[in-house]
N, C-alpha and C. Protein backbone atom coordinates (compact mmCIF):
# COMPACT_ATOMS: atom_id res chain seq x y z
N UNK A 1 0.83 -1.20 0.00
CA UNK A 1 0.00 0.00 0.00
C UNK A 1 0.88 1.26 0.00
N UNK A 2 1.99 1.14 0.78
CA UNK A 2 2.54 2.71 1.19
C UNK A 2 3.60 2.47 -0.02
N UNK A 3 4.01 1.52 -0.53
CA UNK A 3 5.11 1.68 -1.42
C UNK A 3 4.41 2.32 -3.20
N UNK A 4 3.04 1.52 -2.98
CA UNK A 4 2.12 2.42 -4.43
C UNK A 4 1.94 3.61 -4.56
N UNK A 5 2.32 4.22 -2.97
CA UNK A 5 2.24 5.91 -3.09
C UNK A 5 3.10 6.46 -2.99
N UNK A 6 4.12 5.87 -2.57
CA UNK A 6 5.80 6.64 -3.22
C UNK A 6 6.01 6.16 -4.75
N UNK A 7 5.23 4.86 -5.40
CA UNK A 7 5.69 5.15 -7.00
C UNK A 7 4.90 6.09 -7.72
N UNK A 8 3.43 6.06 -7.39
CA UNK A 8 2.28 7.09 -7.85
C UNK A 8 2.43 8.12 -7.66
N UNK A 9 3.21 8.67 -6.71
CA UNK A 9 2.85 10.23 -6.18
C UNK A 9 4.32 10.92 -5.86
N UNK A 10 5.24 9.79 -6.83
CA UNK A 10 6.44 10.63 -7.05
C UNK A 10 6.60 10.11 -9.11
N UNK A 11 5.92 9.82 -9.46
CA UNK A 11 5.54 9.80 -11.11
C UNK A 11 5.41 10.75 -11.63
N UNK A 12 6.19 11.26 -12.70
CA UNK A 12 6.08 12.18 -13.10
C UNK A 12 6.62 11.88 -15.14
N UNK A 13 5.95 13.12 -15.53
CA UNK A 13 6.19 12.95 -17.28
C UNK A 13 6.01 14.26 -18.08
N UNK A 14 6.64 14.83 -19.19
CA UNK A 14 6.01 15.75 -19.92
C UNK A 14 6.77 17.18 -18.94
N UNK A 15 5.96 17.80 -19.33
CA UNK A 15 6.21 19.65 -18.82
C UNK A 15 6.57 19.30 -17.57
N UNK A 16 5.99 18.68 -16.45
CA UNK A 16 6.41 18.48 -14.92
C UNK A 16 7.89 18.10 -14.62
N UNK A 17 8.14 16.97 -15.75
CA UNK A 17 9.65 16.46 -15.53
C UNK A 17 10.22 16.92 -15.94
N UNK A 18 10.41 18.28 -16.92
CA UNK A 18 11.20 19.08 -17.37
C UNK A 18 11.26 20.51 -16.61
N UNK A 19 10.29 20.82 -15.92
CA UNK A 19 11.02 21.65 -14.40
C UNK A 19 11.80 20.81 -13.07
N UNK A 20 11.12 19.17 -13.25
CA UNK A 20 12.07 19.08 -12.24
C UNK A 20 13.41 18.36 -12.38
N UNK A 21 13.54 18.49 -13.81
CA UNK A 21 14.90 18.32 -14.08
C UNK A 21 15.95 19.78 -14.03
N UNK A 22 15.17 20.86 -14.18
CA UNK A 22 15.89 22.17 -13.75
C UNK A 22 15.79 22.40 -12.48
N UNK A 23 14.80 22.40 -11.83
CA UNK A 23 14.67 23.27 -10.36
C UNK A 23 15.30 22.32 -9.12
N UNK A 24 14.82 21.02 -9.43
CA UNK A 24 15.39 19.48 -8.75
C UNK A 24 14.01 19.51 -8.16
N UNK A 25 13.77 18.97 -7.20
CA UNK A 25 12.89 18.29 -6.51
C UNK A 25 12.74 19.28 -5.37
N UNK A 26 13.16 20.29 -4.65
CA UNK A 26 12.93 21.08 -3.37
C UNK A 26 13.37 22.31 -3.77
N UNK A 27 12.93 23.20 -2.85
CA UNK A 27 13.09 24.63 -3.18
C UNK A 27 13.65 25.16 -1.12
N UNK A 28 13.63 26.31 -1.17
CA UNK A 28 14.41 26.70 0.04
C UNK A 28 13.12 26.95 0.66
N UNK A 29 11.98 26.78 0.40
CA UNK A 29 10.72 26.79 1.57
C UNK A 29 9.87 25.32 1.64
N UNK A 30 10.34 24.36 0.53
CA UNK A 30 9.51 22.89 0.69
C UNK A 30 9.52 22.76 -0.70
N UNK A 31 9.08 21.61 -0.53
CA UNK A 31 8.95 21.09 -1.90
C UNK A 31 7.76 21.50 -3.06
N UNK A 32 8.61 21.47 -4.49
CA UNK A 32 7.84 22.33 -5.38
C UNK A 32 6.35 21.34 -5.88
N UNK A 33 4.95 21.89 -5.79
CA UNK A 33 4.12 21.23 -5.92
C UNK A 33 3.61 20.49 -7.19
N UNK A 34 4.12 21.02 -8.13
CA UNK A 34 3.49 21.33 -9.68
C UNK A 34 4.50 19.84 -10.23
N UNK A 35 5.82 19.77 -9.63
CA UNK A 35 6.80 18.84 -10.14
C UNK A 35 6.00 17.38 -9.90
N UNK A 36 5.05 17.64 -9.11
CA UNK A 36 4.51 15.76 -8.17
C UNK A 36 3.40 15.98 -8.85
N UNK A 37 2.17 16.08 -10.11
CA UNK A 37 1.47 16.09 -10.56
C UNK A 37 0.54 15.55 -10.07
N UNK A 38 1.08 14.01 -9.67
CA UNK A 38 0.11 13.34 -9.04
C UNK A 38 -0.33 13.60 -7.43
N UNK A 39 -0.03 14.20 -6.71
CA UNK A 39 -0.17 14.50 -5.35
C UNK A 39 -1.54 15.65 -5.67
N UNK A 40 -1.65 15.78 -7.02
CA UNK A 40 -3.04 16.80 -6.96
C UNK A 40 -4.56 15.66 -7.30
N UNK A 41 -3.84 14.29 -7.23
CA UNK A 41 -5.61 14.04 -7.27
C UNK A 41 -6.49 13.93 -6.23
N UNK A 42 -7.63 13.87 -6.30
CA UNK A 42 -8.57 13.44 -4.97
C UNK A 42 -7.17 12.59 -3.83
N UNK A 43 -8.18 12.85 -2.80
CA UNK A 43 -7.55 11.51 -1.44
C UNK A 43 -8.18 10.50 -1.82
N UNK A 44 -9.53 10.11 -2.04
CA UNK A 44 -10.12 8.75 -2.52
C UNK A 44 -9.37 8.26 -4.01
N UNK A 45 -8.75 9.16 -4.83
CA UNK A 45 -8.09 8.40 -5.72
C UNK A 45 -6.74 7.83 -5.52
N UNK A 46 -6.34 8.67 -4.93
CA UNK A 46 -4.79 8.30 -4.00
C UNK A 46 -4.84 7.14 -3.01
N UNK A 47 -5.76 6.78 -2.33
CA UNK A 47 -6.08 5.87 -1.35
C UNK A 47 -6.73 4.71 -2.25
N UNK A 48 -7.36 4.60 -3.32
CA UNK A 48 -8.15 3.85 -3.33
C UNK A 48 -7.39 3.08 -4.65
N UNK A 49 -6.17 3.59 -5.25
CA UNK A 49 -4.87 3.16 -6.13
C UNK A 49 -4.19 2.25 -5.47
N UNK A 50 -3.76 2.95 -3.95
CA UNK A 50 -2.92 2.11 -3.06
C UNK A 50 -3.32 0.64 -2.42
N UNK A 51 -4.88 0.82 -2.20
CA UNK A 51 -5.76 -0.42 -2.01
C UNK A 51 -5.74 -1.24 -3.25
N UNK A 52 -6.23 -0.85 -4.09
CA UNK A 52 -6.22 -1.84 -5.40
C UNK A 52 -5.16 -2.34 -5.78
N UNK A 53 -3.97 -1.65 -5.60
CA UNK A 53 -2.60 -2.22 -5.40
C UNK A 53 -2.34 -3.44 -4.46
N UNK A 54 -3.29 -2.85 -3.69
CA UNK A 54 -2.58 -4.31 -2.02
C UNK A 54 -3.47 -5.43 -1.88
N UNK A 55 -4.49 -5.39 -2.60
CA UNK A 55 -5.70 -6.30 -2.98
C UNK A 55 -5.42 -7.30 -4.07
N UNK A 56 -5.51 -8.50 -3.30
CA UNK A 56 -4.99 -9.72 -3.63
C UNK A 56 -6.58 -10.97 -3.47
N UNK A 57 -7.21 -11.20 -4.42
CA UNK A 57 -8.77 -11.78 -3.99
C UNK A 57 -8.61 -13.44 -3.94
N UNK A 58 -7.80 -13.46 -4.62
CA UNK A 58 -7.07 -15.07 -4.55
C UNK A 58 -6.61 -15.55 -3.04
N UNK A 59 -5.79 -14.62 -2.62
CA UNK A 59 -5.25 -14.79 -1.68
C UNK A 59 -5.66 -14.66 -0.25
N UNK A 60 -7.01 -13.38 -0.85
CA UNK A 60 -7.60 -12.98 0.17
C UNK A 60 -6.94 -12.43 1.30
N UNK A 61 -6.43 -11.24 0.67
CA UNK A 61 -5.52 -10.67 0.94
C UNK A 61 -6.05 -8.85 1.09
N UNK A 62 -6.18 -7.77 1.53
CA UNK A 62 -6.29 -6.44 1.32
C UNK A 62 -7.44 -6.08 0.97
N UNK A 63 -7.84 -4.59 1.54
CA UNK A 63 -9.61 -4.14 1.61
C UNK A 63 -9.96 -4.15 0.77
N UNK A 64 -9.42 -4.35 -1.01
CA UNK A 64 -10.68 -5.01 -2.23
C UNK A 64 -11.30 -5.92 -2.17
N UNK A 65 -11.33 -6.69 -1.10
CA UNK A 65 -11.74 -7.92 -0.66
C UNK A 65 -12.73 -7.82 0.66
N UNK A 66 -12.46 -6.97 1.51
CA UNK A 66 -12.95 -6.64 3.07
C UNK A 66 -14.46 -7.27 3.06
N UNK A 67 -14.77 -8.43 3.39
CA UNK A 67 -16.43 -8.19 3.81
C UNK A 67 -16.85 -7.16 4.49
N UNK A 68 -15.54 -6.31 5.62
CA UNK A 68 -16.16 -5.23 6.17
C UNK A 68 -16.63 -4.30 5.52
N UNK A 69 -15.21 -3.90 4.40
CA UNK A 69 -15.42 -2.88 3.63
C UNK A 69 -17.38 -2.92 2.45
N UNK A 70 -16.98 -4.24 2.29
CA UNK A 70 -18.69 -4.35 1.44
C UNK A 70 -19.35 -3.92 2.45
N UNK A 71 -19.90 -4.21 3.86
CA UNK A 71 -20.70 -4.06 4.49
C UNK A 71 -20.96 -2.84 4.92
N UNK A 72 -19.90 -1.42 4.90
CA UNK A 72 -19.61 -0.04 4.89
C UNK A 72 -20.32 0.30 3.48
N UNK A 73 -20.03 -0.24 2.42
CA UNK A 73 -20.45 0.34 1.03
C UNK A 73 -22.06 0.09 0.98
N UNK A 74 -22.92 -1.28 1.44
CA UNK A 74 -23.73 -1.35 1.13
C UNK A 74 -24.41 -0.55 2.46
N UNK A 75 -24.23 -0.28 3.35
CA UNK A 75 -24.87 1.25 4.08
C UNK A 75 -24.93 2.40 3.56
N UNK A 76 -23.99 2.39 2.39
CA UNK A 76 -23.80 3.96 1.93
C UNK A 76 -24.62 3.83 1.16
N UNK A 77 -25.01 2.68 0.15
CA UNK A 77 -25.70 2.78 -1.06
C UNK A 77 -27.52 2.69 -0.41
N UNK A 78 -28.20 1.77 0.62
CA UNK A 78 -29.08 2.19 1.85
C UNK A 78 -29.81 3.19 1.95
N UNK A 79 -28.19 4.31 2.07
CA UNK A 79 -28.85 4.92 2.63
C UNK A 79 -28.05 6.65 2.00
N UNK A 80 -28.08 6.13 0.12
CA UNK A 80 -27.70 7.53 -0.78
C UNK A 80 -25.92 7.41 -0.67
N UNK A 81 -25.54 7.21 -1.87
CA UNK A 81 -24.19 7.07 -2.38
C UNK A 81 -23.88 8.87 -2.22
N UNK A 82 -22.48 9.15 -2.01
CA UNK A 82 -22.00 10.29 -1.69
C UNK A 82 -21.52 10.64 -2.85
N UNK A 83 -21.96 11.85 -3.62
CA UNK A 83 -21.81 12.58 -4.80
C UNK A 83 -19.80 12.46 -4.65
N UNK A 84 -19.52 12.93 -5.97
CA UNK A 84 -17.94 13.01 -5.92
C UNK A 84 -17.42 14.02 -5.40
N UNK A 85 -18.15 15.20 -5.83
CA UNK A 85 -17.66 16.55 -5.25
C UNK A 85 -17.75 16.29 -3.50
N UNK A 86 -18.30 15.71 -3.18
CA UNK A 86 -18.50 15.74 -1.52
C UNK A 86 -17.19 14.73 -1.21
N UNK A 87 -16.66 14.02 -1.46
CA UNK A 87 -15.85 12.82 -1.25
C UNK A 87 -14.61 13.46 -1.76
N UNK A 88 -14.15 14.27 -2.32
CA UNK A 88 -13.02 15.06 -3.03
C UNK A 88 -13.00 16.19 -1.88
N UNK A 89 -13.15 16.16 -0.79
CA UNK A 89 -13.35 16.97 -0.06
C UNK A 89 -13.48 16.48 1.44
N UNK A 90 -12.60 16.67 2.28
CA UNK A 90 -12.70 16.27 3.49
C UNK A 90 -13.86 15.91 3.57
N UNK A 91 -14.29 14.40 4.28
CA UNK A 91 -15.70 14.38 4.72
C UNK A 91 -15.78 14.23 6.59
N UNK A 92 -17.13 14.45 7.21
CA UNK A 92 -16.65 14.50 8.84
C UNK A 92 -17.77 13.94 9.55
N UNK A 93 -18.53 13.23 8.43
CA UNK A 93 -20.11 12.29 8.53
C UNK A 93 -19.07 10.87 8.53
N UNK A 94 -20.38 10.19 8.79
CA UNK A 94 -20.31 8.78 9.14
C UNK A 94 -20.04 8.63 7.17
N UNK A 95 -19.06 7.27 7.01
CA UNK A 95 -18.14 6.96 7.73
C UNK A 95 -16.83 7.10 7.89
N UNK A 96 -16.82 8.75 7.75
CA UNK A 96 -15.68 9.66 8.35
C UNK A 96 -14.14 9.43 7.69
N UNK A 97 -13.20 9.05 7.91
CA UNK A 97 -12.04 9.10 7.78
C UNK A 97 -11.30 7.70 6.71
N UNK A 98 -12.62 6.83 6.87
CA UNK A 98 -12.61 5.37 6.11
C UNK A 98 -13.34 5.82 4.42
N UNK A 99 -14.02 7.01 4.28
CA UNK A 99 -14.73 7.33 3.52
C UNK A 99 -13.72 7.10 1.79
N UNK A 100 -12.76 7.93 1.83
CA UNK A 100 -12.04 8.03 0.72
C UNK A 100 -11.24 6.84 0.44
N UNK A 101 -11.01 6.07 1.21
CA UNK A 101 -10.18 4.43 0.98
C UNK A 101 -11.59 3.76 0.49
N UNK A 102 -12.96 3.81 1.04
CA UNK A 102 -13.77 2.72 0.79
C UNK A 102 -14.09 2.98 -0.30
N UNK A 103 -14.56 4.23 -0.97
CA UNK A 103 -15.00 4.88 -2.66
C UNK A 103 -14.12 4.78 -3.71
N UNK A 104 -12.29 4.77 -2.99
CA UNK A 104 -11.56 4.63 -3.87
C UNK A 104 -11.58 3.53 -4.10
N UNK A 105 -11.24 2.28 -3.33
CA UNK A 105 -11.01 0.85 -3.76
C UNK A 105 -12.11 0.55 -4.21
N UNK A 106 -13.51 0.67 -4.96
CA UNK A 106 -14.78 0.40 -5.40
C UNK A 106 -14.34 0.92 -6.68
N UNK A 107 -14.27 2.29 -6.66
CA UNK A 107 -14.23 2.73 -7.86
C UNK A 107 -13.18 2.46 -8.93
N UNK A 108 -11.70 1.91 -8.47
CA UNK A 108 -11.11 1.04 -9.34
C UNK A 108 -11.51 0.17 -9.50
N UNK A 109 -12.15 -0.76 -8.95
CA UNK A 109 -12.83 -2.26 -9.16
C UNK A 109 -13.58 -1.76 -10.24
N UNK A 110 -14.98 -0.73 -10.09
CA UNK A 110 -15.54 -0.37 -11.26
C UNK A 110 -14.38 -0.24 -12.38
N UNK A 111 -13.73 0.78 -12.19
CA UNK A 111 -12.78 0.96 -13.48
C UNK A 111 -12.43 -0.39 -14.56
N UNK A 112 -11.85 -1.07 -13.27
CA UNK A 112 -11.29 -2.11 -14.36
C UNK A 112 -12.64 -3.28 -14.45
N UNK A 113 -13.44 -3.68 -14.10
CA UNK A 113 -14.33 -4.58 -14.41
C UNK A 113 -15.54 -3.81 -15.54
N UNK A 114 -15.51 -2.33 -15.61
CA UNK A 114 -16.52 -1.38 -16.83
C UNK A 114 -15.27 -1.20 -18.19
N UNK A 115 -14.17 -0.91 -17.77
CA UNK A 115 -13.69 -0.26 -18.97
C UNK A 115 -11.84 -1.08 -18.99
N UNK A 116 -11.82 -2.45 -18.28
CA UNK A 116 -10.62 -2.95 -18.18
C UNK A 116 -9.53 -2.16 -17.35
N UNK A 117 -8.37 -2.63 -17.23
CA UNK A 117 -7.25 -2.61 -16.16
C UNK A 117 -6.33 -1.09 -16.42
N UNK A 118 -6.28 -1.34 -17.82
CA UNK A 118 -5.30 -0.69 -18.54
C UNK A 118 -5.91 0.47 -18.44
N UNK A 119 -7.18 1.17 -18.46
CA UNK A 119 -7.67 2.45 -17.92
C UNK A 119 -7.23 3.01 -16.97
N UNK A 120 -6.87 2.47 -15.76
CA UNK A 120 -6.60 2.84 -14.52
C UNK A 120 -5.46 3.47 -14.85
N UNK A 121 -4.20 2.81 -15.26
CA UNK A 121 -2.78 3.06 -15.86
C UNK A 121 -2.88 4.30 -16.73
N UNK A 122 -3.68 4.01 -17.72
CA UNK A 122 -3.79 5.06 -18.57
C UNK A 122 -4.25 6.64 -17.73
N UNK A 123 -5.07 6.35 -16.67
CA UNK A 123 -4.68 7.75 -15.94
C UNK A 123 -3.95 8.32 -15.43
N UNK A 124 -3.54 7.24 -14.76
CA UNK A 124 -2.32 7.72 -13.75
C UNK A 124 -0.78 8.47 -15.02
N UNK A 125 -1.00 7.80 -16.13
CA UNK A 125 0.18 8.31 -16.79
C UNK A 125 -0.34 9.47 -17.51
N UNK A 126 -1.70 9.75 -18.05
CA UNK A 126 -2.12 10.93 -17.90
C UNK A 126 -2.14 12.09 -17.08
N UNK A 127 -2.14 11.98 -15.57
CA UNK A 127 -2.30 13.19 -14.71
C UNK A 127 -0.65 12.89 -14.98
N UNK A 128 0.17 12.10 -14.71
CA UNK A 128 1.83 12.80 -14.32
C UNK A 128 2.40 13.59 -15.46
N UNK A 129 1.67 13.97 -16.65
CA UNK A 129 2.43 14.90 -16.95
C UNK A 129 1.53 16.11 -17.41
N UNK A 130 0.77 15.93 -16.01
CA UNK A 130 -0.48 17.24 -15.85
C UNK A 130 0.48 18.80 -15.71
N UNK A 131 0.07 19.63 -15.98
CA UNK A 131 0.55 20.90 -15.52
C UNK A 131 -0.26 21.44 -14.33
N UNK A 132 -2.04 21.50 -14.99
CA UNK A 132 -2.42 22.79 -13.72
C UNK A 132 -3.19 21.47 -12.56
N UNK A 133 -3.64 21.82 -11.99
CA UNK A 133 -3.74 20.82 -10.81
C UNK A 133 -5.10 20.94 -11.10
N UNK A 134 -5.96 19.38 -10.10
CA UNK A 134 -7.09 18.94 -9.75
C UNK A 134 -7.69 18.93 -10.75
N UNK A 135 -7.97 18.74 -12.44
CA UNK A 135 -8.15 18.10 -13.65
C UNK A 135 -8.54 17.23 -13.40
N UNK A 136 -9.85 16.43 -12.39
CA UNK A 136 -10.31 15.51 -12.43
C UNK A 136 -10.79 15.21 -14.00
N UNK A 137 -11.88 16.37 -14.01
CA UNK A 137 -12.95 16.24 -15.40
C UNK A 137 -12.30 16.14 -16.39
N UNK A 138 -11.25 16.92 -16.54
CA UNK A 138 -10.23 16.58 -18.11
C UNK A 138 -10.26 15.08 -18.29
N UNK A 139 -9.10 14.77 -17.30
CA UNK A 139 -8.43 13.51 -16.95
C UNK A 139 -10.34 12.38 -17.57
N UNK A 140 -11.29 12.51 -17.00
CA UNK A 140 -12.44 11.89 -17.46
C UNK A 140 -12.91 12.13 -19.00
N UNK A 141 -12.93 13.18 -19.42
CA UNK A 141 -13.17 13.28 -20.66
C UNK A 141 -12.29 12.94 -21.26
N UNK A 142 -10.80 12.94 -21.52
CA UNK A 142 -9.95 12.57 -21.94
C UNK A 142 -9.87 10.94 -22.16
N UNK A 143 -10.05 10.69 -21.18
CA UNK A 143 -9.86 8.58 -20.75
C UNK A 143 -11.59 7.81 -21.64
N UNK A 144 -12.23 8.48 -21.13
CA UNK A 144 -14.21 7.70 -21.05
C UNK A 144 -15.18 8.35 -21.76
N UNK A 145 -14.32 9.61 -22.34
CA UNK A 145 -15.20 10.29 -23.10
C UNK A 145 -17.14 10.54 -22.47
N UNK A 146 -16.39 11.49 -21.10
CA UNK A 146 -17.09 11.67 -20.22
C UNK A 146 -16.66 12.16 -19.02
N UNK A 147 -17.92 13.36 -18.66
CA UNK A 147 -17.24 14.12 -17.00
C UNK A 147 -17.28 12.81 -16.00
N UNK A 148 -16.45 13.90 -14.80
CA UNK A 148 -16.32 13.06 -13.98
C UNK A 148 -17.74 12.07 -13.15
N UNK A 149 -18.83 13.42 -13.53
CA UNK A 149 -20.25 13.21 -12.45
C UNK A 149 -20.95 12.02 -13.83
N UNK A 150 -20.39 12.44 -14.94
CA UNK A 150 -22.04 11.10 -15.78
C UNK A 150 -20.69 9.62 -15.54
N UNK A 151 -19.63 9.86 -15.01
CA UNK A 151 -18.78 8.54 -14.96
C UNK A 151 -19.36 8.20 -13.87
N UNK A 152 -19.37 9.24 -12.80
CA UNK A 152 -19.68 8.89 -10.93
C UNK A 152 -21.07 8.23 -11.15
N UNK A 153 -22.13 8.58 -12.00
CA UNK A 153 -23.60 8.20 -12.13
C UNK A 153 -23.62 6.01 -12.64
N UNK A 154 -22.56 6.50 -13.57
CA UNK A 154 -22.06 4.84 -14.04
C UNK A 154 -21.57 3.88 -12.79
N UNK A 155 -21.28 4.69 -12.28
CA UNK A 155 -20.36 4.06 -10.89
C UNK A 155 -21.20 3.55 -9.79
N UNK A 156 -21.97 4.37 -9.64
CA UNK A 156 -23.30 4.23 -8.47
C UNK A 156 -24.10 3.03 -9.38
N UNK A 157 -24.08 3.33 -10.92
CA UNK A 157 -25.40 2.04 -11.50
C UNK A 157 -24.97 0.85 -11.06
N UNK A 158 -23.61 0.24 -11.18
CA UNK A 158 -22.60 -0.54 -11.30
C UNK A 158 -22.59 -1.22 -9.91
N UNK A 159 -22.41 0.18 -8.46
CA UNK A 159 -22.69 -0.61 -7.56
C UNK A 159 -23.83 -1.21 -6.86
N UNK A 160 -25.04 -0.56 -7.12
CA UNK A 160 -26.27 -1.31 -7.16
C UNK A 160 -26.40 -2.47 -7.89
N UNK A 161 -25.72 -2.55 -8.90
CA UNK A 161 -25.99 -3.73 -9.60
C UNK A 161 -25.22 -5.14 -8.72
N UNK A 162 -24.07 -4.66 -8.07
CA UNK A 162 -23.16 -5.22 -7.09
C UNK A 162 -23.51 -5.69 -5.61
N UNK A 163 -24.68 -5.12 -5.44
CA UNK A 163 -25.13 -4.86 -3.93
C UNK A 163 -26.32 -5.23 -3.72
N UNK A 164 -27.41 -4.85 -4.86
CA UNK A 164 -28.60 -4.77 -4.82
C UNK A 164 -29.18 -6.50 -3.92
N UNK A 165 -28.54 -7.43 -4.60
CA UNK A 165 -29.40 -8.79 -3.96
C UNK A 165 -28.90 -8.66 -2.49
N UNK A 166 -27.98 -8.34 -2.05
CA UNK A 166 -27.14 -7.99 -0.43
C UNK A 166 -28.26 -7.64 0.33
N UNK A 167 -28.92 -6.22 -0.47
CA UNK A 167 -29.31 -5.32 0.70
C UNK A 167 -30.79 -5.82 0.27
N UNK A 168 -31.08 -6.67 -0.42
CA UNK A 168 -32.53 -7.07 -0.74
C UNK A 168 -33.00 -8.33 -0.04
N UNK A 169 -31.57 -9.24 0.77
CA UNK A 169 -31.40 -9.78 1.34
C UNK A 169 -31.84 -9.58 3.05
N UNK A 170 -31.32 -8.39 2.97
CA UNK A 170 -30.80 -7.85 4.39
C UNK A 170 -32.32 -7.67 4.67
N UNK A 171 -32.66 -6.67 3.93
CA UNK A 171 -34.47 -6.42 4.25
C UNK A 171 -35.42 -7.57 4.42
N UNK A 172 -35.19 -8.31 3.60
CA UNK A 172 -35.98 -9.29 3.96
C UNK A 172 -36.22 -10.39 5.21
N UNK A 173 -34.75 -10.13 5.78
CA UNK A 173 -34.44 -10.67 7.15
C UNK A 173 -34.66 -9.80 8.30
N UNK A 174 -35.19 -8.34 7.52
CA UNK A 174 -35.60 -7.98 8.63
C UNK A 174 -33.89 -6.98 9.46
N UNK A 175 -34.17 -5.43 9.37
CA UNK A 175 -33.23 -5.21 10.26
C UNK A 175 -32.82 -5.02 12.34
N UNK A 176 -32.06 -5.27 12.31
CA UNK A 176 -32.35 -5.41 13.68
C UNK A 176 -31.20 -4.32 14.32
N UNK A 177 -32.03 -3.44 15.09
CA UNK A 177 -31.50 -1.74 15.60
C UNK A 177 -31.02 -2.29 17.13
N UNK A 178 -30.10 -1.42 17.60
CA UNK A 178 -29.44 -1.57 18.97
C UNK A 178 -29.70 -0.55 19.44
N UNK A 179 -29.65 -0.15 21.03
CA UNK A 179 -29.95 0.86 21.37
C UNK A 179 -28.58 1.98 21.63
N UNK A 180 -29.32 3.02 21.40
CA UNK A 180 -28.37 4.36 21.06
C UNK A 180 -28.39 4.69 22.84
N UNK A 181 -26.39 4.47 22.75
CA UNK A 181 -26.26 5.15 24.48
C UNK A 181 -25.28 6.29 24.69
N UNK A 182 -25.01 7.08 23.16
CA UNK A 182 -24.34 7.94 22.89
C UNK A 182 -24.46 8.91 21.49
N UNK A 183 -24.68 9.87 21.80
CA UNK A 183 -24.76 10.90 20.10
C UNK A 183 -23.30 11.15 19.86
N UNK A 184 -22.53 11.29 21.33
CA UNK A 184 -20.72 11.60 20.76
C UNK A 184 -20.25 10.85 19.79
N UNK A 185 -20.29 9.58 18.71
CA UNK A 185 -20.58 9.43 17.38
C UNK A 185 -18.62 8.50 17.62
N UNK A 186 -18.22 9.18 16.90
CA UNK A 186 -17.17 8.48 16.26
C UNK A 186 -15.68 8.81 17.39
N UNK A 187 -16.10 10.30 18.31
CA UNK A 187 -15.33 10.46 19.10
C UNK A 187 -15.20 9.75 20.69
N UNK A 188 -16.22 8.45 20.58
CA UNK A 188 -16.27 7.31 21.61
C UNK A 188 -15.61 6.41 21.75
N UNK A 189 -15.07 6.13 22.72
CA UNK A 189 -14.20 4.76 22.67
C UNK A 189 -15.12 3.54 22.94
N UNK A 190 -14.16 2.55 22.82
CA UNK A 190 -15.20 1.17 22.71
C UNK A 190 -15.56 1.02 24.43
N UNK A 191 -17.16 0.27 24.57
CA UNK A 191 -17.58 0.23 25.84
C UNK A 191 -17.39 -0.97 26.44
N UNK A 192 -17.53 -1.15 27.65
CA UNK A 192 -16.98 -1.54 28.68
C UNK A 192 -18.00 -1.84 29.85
N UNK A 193 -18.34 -3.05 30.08
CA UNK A 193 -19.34 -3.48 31.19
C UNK A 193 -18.98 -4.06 32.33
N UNK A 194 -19.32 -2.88 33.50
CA UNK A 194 -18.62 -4.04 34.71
C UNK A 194 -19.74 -5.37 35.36
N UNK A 195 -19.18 -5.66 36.52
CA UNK A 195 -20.08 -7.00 36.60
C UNK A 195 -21.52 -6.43 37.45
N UNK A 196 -21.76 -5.61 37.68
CA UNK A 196 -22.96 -4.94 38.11
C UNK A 196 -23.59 -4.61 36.66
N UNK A 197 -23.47 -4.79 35.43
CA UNK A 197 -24.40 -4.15 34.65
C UNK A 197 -23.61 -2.73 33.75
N UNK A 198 -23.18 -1.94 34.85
CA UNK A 198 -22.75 -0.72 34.27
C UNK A 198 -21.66 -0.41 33.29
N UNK A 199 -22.26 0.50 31.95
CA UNK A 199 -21.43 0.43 31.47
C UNK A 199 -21.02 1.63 31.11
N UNK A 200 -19.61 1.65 30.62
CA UNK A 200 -18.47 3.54 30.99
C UNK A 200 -17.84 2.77 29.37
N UNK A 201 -17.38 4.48 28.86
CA UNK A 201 -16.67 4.60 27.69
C UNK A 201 -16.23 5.73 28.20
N UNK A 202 -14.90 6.22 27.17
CA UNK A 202 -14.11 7.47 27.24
C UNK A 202 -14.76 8.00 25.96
N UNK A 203 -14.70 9.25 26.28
CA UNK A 203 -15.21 10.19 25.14
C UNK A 203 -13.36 10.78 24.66
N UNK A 204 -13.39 11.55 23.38
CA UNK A 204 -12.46 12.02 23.63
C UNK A 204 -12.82 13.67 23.02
């Protein structure tokens, strides 16, 4: 996983590699941004490259595989898939910080099972010799002959089509709710019952 994002997000080609064959790689306040092309895509595309990278289904191996991770996706789809523009963008809703790894590793799966493997590649060597930054939509029209949102619309069909008997399943068995002993949400630690009954968590 962490080694796909030192080859991805130090890739570079075109106009980018020809400043950082002059300027080098750092400047006297940090490093120059424009030279790493790829460090301008989404976090869910960056995260969700590195997963599809470490995802091994044979082996059963890495979160392209997660029953957890399915079981996160088919809540999202439940209960309204998260537009792209919202997911390209810090999210601070449920399910928070897991959000951009779980959309990314889906949405390469889409990639390569709608439009084959070699798409995926074909972007990534597209943005590295991007000039102006965050060119999602180019990068889409360019590859699918299509924006990013009628690709994201393909993406959502794709995972319903993926999910749909799951959660048609799930209903039919009937869901079964637990009781709510906290709104503090994601900033709770796990709970804890002593032998009287009572039970304590740390907030943080």
């Amino acid at each position: 996983h962490e080694y796909t994002h030192i080859i991805h997000l130090d890739k570079v080609d075109g106009v980018p590699s020809w400043f950082r064959d002059i300027f080098g790689r750092f400047r006297l306040l940090g490093q120059i941004p424009f030279v790493f092309p790829n460090s301008f895509n989404p976090e869910w595309f960056i995260e969700g490259l590195a997963q599809y990278e470490e995802t091994d289904v044979k082996a059963e191996v890495g979160r392209g595989q997660s029953t957890y991770y399915r079981m996160l996706m088919r809540m999202e789809l439940m209960h309204g898939l998260k537009p792209v523009d919202k997911i390209s963008q810090p999210v601070t809703v449920w399910p928070d910080g897991t959000t951009s790894y779980l959309y990314g590793i889906y949405f390469f799966n889409f990639i390569r099972d709608t439009y084959g493997e070699e798409k995926i590649y074909q972007w990534i060597e597209w943005y590295s010799s991007n000039v102006i930054p965050y060119r999602l939509d180019s990068a889409s029209l360019e590859l699918f002959g299509k924006g990013i949102h009628d690709l994201w619309d393909e993406y959502e069909a794709w995972l319903a089509a993926q999910f749909q008997p799951e959660i048609d399943r799930v209903n039919e068995q009937g869901m079964v709710a637990g009781e709510r002993l906290t709104e503090t949400g994601i900033a709770t630690g796990k709970c804890d019952c002593l032998d009287d009954g009572t039970l304590f968590y740390m907030v943080d």
